[in-house]
Protein backbone atom coordinates (compact mmCIF):
# COMPACT_ATOMS: atom_id res chain seq x y z
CA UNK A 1 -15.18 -14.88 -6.27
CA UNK A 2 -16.96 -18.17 -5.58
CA UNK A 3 -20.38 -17.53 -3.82
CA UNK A 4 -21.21 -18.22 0.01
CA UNK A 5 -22.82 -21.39 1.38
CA UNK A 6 -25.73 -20.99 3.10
CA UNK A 7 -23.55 -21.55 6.69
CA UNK A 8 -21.19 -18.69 5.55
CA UNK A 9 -24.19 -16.39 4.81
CA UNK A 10 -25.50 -17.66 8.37
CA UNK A 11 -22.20 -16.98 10.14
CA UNK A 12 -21.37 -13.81 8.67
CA UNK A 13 -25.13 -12.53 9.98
CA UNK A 14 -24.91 -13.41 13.16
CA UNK A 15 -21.36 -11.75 13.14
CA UNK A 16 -23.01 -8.53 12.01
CA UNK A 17 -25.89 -8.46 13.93
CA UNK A 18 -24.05 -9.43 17.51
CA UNK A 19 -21.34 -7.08 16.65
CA UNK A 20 -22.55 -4.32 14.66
CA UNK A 21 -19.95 -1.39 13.34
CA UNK A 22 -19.77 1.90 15.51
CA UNK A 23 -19.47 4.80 14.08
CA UNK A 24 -18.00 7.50 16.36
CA UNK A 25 -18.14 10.76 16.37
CA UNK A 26 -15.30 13.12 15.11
CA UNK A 27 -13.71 11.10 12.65
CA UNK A 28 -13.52 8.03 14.76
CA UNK A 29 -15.90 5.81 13.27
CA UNK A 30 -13.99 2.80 10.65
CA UNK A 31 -15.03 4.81 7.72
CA UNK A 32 -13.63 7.56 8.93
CA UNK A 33 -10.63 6.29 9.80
CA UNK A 34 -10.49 4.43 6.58
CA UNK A 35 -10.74 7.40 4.69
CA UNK A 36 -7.44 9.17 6.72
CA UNK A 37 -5.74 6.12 6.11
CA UNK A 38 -6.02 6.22 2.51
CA UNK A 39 -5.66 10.17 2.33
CA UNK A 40 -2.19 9.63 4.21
CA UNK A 41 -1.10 7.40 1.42
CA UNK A 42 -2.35 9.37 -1.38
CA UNK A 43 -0.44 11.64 -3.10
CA UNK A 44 -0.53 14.85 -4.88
CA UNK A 45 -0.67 15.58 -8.87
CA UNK A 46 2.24 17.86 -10.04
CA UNK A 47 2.20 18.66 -13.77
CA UNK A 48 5.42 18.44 -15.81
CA UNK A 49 6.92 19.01 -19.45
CA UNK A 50 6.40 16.46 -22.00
CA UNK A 51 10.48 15.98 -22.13
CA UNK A 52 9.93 15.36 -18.13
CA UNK A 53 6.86 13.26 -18.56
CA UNK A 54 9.14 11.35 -21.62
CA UNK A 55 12.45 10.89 -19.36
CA UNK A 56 10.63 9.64 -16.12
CA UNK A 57 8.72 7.51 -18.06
CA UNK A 58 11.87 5.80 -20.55
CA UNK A 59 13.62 5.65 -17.27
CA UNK A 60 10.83 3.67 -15.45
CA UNK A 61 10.95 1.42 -18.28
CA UNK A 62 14.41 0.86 -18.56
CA UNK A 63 14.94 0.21 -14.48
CA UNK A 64 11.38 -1.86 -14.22
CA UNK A 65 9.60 0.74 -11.46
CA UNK A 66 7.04 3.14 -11.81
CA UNK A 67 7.89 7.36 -12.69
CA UNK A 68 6.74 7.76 -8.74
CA UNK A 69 9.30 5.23 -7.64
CA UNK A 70 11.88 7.42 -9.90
CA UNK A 71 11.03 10.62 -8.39
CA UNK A 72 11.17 9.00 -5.37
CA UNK A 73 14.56 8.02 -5.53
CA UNK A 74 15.30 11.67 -6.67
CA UNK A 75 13.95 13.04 -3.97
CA UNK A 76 15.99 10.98 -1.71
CA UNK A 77 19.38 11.63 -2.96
CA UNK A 78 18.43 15.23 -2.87
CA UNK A 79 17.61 15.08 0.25
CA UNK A 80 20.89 13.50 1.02
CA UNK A 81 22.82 15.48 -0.78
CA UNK A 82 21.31 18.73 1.30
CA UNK A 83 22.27 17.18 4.91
């Protein structure tokens, strides 16, 4: 990343000091909020057999995703399949 100019330094001060973050109380505040937002897109660890681990991985290979895109897709026909 190139470094600022001396007029981009100046303008990004002035931004900061006339408009200063907030934080808020009860989770309101941008970190705060920044943190939930990641959370909500994180997901959990599950631990499986190496034949699972092997067969989720040869199949994300062969069809160019990721194993959480596979399961995924699992998921979702299962899902289908039960309604």
């Amino acid at each position: 990343m190139p470094d600022l100019t001396e007029e981009e330094y100046a303008a990004l001060d002035e931004k900061w000091t006339k408009n200063p973050p907030k934080p808020g109380p009860n989770g309101t505040g941008f970190f705060a909020q920044r943190k939930a937002a990641l959370a909500a897109q994180s997901a959990r660890s599950i631990t499986v057999d190496s034949f699972t681990a092997d067969y989720l991985f040869y199949k994300a290979i062969t069809a160019h995703k990721t194993p959480a895109d596979i399961i995924g897709e699992m998921v979702q026909k299962e899902i289908a399949a039960a309604l």
